[in-house]
C-alpha atoms as a PDB file:
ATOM      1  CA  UNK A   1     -11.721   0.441  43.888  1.00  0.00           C
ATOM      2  CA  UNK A   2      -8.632   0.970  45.543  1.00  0.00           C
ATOM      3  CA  UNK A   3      -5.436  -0.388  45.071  1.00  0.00           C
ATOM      4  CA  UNK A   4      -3.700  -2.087  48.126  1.00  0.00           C
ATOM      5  CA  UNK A   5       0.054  -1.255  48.468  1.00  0.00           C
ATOM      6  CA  UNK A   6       2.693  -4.155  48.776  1.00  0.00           C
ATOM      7  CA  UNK A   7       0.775  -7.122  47.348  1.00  0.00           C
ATOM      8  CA  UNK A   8       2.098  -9.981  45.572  1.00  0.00           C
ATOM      9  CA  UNK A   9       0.906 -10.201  41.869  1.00  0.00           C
ATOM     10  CA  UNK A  10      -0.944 -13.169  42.625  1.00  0.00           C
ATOM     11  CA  UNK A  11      -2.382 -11.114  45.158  1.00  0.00           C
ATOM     12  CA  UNK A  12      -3.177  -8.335  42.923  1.00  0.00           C
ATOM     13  CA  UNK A  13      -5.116 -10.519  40.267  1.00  0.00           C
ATOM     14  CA  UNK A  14      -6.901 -12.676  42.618  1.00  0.00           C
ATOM     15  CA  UNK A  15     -10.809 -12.903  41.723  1.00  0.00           C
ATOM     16  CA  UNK A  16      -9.852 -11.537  37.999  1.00  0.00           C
ATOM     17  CA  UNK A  17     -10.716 -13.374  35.060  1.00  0.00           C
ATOM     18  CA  UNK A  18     -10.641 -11.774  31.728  1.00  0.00           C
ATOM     19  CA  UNK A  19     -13.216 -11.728  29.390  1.00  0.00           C
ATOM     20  CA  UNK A  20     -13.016 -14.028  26.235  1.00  0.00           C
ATOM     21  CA  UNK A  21     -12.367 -12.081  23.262  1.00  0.00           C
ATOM     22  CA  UNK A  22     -11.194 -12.464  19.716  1.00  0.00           C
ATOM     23  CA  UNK A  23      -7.722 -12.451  20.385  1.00  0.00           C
ATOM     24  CA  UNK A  24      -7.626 -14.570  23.349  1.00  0.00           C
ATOM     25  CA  UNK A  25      -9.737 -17.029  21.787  1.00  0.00           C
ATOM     26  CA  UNK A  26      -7.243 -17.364  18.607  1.00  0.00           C
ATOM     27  CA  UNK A  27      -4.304 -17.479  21.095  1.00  0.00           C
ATOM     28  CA  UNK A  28      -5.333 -20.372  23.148  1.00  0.00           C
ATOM     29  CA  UNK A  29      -3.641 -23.442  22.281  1.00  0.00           C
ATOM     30  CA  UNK A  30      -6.622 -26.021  22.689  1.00  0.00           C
ATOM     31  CA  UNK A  31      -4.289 -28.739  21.010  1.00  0.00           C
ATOM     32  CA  UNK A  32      -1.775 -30.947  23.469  1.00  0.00           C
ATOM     33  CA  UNK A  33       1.528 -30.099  23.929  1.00  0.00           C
ATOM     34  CA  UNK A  34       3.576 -31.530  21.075  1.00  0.00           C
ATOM     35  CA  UNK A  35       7.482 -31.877  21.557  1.00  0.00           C
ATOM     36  CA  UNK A  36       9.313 -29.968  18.171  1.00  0.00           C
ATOM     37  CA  UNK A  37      12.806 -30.895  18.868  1.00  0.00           C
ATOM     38  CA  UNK A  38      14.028 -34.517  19.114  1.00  0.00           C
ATOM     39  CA  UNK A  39      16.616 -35.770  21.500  1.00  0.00           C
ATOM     40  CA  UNK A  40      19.461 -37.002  19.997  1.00  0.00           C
ATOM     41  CA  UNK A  41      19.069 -40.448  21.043  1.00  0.00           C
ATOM     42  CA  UNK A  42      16.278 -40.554  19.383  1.00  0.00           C
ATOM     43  CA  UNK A  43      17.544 -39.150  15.696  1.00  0.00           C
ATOM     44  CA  UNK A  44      20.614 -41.822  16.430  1.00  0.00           C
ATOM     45  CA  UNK A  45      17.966 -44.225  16.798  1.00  0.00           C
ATOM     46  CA  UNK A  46      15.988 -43.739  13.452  1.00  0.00           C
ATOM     47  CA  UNK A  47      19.442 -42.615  11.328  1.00  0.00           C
ATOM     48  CA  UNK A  48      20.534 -46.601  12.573  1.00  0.00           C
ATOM     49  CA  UNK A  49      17.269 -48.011  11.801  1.00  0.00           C
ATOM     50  CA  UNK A  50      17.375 -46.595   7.964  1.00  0.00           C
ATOM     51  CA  UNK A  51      20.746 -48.136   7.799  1.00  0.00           C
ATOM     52  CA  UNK A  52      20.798 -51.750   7.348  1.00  0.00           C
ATOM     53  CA  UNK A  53      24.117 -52.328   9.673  1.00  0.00           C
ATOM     54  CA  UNK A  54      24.419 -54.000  12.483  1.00  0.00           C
ATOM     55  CA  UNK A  55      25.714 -51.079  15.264  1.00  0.00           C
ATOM     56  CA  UNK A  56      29.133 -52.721  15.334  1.00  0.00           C
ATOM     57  CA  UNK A  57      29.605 -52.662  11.571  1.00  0.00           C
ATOM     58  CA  UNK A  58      28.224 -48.740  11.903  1.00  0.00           C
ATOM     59  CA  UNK A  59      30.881 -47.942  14.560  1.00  0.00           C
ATOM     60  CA  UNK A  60      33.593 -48.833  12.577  1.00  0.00           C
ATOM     61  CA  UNK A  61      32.678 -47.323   9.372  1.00  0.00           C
ATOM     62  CA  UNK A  62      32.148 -43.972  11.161  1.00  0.00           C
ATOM     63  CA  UNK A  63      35.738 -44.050  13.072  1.00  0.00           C
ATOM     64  CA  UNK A  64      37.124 -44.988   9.834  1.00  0.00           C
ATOM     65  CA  UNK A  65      35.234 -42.303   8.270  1.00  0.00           C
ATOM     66  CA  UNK A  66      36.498 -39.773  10.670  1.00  0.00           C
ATOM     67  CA  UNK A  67      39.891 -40.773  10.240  1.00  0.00           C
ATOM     68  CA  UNK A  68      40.433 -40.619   6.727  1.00  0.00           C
ATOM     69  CA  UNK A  69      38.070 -37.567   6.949  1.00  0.00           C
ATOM     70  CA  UNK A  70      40.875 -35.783   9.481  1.00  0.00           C
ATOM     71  CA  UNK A  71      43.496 -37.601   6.854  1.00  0.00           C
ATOM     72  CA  UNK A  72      41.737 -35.537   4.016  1.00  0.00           C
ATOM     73  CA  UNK A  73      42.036 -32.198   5.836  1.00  0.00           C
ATOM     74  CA  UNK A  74      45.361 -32.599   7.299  1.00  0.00           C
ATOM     75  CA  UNK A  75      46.987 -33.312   3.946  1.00  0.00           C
ATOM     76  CA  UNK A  76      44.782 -31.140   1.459  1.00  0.00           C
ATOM     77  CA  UNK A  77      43.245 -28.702   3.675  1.00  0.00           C
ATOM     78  CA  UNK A  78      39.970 -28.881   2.803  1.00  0.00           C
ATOM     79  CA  UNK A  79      36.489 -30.847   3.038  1.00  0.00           C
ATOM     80  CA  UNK A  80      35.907 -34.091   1.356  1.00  0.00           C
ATOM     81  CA  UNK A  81      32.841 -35.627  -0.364  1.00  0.00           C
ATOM     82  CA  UNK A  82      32.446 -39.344  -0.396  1.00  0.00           C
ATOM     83  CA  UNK A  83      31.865 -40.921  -3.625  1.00  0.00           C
ATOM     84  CA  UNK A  84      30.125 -44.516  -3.797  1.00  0.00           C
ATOM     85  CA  UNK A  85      31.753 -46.867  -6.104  1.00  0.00           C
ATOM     86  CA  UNK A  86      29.981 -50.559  -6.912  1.00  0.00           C
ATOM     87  CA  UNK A  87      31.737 -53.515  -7.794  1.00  0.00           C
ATOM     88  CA  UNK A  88      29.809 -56.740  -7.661  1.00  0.00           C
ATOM     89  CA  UNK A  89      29.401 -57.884  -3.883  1.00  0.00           C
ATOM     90  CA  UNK A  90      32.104 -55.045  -2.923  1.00  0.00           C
ATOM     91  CA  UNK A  91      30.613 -51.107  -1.968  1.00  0.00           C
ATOM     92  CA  UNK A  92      34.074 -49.208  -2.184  1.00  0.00           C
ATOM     93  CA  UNK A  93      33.605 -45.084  -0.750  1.00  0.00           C
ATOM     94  CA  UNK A  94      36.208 -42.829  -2.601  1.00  0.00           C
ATOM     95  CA  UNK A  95      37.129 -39.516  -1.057  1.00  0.00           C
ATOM     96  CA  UNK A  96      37.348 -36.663  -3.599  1.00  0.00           C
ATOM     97  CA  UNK A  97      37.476 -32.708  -3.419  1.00  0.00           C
ATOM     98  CA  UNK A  98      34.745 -31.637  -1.995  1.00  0.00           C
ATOM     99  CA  UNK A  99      32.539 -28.848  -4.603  1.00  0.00           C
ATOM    100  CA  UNK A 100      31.804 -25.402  -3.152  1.00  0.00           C
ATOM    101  CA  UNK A 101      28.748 -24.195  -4.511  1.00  0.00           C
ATOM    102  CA  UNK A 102      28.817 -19.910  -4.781  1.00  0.00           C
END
């Protein structure tokens, strides 16, 4: 057989099939195409349906999270851990040093 000059590579393999062999057959993906990253809209919409806030009431605790967050590090210069304090009807989060683990 000889080679043609200046084809194409589709050109080139045209009328070629390869023959089925071990490692082809274990590298076929007969399965469907499954999607392995999330969008982010999507993880924002299960993270808000395992909290029970309304979105409103989860806005503002975030921003107010941030802010004493950026508080935190402005003043002590380093990260913060929330601690969750109950008292009757009343959920109070404490900000304490946060623990570096070596």
């Amino acid at each position: 057989m000889k080679i043609k000059k200046n084809l194409s590579d589709a050109d080139m393999l045209r009328g070629w099939s390869e023959e089925e062999s071990f490692e082809t057959a274990v590298l076929t993906d007969d399965s469907e195409h499954r999607r392995i990253r999330r969008t982010s809209r999507e993880l924002k919409k299960e993270a808000e349906a395992k909290m029970m806030l309304p979105p409103e009431a989860q806005e503002k605790l975030n921003r107010c999270l941030l802010e004493v967050s950026m508080e935190w590090l402005r003043e002590k210069g380093g990260d913060v851990d929330w601690k969750v304090v109950r008292d009757g009807m009343v959920i109070t989060l404490v900000p304490a040093p946060a623990k570096h683990k070596k």
